[in-house]
N, C-alpha and C. Protein backbone atom coordinates (compact mmCIF):
# COMPACT_ATOMS: atom_id res chain seq x y z
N UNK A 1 -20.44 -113.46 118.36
CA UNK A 1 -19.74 -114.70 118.25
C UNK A 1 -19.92 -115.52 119.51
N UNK A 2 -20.29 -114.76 120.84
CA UNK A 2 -20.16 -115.59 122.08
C UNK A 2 -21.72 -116.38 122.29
N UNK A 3 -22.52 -115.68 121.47
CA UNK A 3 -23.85 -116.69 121.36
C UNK A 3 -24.48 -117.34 120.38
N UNK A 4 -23.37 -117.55 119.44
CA UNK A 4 -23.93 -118.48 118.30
C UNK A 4 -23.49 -119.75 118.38
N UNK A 5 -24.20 -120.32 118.09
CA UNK A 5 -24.06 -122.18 118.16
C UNK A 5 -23.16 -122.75 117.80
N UNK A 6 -22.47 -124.35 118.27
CA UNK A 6 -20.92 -124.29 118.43
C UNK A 6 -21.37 -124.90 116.98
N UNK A 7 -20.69 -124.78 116.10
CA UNK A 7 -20.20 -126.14 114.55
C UNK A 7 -19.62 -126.87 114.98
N UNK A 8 -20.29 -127.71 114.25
CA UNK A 8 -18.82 -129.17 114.13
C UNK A 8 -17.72 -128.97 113.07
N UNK A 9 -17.02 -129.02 113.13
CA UNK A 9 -15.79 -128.39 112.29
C UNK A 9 -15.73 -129.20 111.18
N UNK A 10 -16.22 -130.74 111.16
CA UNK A 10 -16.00 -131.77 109.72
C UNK A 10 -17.21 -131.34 109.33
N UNK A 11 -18.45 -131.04 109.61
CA UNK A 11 -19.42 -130.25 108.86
C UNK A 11 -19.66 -129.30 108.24
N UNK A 12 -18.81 -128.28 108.96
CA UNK A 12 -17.97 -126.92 108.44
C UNK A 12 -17.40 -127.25 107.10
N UNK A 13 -16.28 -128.30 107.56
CA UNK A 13 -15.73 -128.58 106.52
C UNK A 13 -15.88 -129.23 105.17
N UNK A 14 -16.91 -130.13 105.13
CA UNK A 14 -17.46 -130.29 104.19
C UNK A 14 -18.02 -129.88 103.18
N UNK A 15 -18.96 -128.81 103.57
CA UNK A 15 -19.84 -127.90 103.07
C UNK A 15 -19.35 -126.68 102.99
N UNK A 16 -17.77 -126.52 102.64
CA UNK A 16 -17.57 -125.58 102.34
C UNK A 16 -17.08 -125.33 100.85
N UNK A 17 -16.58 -124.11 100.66
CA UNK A 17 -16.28 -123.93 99.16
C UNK A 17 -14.81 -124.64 98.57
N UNK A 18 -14.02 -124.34 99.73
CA UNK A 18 -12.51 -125.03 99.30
C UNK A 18 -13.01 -126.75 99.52
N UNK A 19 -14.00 -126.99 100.34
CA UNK A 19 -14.00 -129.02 100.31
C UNK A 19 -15.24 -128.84 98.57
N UNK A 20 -16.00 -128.23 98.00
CA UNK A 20 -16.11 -128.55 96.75
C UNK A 20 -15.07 -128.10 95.51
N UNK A 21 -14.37 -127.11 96.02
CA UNK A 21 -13.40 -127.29 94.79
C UNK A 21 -12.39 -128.44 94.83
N UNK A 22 -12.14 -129.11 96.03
CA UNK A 22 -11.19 -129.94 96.21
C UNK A 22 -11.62 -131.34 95.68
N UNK A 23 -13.25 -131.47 95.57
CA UNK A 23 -13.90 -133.10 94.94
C UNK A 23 -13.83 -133.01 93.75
N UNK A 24 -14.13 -131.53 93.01
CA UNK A 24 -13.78 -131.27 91.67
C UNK A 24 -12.38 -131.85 91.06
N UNK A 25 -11.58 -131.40 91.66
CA UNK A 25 -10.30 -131.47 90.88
C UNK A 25 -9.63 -132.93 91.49
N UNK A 26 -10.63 -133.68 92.52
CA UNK A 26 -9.93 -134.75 92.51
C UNK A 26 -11.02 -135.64 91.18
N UNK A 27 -12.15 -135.20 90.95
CA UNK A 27 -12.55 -135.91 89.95
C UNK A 27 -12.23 -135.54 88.31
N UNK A 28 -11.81 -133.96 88.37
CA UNK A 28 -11.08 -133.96 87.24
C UNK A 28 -9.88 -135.19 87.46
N UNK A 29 -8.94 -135.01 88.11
CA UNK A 29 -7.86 -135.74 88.16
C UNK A 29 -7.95 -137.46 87.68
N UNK A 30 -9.16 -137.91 88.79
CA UNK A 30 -9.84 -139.08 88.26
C UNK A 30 -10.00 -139.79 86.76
N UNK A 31 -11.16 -138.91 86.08
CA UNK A 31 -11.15 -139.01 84.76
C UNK A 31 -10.19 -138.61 84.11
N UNK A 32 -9.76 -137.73 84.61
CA UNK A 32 -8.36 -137.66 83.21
C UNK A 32 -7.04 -139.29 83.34
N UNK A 33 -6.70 -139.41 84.76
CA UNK A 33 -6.30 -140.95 84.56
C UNK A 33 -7.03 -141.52 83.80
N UNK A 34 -8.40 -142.03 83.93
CA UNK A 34 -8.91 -142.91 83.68
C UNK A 34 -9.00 -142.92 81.64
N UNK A 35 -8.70 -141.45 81.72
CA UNK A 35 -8.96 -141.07 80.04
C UNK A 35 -7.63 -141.45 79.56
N UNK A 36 -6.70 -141.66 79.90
CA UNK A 36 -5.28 -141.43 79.56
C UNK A 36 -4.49 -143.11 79.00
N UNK A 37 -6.13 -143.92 80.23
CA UNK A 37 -5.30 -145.46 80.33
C UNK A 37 -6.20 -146.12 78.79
N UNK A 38 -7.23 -145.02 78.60
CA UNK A 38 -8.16 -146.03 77.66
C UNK A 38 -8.15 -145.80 76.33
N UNK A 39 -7.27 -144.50 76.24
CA UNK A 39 -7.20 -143.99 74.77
C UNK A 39 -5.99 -144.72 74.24
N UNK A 40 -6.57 -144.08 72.61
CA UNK A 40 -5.40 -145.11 71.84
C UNK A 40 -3.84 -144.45 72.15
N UNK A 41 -2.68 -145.07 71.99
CA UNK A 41 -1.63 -145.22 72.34
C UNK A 41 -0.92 -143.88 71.57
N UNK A 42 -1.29 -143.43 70.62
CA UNK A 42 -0.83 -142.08 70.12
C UNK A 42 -1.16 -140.88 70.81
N UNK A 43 -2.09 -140.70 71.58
CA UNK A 43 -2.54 -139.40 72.33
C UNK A 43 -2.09 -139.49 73.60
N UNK A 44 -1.91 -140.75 74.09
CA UNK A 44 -1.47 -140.64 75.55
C UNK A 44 -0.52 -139.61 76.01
N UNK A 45 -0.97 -138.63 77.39
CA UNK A 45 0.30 -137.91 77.66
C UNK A 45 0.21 -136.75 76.66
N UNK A 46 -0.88 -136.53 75.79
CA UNK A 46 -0.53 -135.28 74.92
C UNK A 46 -2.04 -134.17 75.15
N UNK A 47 -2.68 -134.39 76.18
CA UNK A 47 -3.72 -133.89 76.58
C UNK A 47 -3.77 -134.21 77.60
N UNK A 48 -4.88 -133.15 78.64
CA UNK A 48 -5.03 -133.04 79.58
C UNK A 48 -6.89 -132.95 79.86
N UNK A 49 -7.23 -133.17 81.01
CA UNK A 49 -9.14 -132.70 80.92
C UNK A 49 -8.73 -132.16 81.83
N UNK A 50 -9.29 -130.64 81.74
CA UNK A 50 -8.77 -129.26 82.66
C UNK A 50 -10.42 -128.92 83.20
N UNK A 51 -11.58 -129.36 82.54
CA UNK A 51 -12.99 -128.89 83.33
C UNK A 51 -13.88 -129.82 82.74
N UNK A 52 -14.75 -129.92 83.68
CA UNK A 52 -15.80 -130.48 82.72
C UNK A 52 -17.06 -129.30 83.58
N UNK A 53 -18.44 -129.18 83.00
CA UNK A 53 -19.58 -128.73 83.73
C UNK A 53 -20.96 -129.73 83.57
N UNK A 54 -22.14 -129.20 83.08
CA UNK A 54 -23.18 -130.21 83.63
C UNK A 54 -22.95 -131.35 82.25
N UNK A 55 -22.76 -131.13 81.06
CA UNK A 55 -22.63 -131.52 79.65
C UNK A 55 -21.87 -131.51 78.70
N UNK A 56 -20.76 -130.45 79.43
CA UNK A 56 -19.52 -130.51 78.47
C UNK A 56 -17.99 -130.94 79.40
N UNK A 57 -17.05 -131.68 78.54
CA UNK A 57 -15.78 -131.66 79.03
C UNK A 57 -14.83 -130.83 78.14
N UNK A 58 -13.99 -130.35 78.40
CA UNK A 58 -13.21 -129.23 78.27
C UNK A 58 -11.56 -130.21 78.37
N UNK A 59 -11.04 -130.21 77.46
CA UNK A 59 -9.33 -131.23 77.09
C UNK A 59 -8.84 -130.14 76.19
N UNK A 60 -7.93 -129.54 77.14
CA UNK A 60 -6.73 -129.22 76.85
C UNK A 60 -5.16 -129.95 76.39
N UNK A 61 -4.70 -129.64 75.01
CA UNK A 61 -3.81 -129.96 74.45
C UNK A 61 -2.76 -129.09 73.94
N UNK A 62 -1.50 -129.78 74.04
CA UNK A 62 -0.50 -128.32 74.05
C UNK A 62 -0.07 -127.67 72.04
N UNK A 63 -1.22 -128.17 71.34
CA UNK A 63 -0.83 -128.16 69.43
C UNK A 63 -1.65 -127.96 69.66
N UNK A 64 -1.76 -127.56 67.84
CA UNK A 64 -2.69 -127.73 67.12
C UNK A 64 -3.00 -128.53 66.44
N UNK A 65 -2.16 -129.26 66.11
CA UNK A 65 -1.67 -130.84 65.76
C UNK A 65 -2.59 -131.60 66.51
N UNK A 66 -2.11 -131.64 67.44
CA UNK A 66 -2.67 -132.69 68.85
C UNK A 66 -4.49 -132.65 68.56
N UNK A 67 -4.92 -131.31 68.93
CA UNK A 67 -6.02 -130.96 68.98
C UNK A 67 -7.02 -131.73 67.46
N UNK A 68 -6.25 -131.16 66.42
CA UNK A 68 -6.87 -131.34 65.09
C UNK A 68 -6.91 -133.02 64.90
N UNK A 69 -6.05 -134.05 65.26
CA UNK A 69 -6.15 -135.08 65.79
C UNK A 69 -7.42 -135.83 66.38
N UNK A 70 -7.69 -135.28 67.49
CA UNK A 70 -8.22 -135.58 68.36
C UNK A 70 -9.83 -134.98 67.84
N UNK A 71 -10.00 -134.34 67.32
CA UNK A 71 -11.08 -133.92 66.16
C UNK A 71 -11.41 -134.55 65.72
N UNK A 72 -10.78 -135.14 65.22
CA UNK A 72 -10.66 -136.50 63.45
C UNK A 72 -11.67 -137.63 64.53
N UNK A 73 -11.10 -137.51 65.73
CA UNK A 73 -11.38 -138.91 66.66
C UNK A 73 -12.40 -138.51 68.13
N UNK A 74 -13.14 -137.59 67.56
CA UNK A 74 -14.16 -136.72 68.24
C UNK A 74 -15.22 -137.75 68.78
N UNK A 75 -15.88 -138.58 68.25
CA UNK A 75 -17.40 -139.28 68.17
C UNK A 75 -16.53 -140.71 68.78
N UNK A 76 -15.25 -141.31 68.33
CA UNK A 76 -14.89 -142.45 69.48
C UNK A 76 -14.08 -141.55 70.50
N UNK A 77 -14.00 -140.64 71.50
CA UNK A 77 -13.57 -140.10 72.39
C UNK A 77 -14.79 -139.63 73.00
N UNK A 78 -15.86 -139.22 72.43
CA UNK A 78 -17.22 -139.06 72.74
C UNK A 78 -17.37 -140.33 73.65
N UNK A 79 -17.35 -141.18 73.06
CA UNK A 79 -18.26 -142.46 73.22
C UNK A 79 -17.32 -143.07 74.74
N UNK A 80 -16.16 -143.23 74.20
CA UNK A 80 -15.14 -143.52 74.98
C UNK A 80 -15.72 -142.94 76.42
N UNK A 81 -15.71 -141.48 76.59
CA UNK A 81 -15.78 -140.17 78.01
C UNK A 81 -17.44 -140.86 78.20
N UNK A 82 -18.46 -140.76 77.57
CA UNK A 82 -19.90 -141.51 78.37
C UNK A 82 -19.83 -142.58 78.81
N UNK A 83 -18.79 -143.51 78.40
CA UNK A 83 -18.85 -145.17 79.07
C UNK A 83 -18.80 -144.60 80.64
N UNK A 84 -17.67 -143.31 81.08
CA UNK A 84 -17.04 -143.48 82.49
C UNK A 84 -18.35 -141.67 83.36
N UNK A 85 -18.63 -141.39 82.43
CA UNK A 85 -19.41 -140.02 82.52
C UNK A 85 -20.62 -140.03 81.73
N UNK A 86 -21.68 -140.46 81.98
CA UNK A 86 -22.86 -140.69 81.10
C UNK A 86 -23.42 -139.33 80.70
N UNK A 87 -23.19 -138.38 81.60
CA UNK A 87 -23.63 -137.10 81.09
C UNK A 87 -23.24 -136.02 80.12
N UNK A 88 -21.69 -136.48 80.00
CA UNK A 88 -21.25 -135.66 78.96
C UNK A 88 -22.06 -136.00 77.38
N UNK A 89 -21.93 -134.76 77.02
CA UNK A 89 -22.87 -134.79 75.55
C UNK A 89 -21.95 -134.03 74.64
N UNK A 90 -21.13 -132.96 75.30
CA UNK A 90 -20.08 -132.58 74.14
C UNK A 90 -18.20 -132.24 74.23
N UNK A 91 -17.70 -132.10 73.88
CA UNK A 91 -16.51 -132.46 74.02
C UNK A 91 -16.09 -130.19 73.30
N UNK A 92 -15.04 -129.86 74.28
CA UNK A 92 -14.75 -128.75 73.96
C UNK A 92 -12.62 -129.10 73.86
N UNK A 93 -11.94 -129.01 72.78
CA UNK A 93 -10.50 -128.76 72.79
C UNK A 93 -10.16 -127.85 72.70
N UNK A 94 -9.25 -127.62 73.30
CA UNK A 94 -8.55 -126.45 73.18
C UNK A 94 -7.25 -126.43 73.25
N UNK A 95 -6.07 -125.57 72.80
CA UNK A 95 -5.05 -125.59 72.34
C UNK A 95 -4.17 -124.43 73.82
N UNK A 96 -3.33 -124.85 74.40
CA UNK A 96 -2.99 -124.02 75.67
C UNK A 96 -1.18 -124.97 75.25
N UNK A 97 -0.70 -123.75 74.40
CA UNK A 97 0.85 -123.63 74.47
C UNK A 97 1.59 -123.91 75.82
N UNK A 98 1.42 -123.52 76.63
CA UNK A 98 2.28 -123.62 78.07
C UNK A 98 2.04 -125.17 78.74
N UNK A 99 0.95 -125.97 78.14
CA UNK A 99 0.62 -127.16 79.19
C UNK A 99 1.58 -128.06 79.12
N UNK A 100 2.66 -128.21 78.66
CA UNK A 100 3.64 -129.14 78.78
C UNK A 100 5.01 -128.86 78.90
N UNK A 101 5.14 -127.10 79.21
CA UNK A 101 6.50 -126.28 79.19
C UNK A 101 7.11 -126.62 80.46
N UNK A 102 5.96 -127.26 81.52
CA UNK A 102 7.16 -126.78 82.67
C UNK A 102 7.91 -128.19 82.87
């Protein structure tokens, strides 16, 4: 340790694993506002976008209701998520009972 080269600590910090999980979830956070202000007025507040990866986003909803919904309205929620994410190509729901318990 007494002869290795000093770091810069905001370089450190950047390039580390907790500063990319932290751009993640501020850009989950991002798009999911941004998803929340543009959808139609019945879903608002009844879903969440919990991941996305290179092609898929991942929206969590606390039904099955909700979910089966949001199915029906798959291809304009598609369309909707590429206006703000050009890369998404598929849309994954899923149904997570606890997301609105606490």
């Amino acid at each position: 340790m007494r002869h290795q080269k000093a770091l810069n600590i905001k370089t450190l910090l950047e390039t580390s694993d907790l500063a990319q999980v932290m751009r993640k979830g501020l850009a989950l956070n991002e798009l999911n506002q941004q998803l929340q202000t543009r959808i139609p007025k019945q879903f608002k507040g009844l879903f969440r976008v919990a991941n996305f990866t290179q092609d898929k986003l991942i929206i969590e909803t606390a039904n099955a209701t909700i979910r089966q919904a949001l199915l029906f309205q798959q291809a304009e929620l598609l369309a909707l998520i590429q206006e703000m994410q050009p890369e998404i190509s598929k849309l994954n729901i899923k149904v997570s009972p606890h997301l609105f318990s606490l």
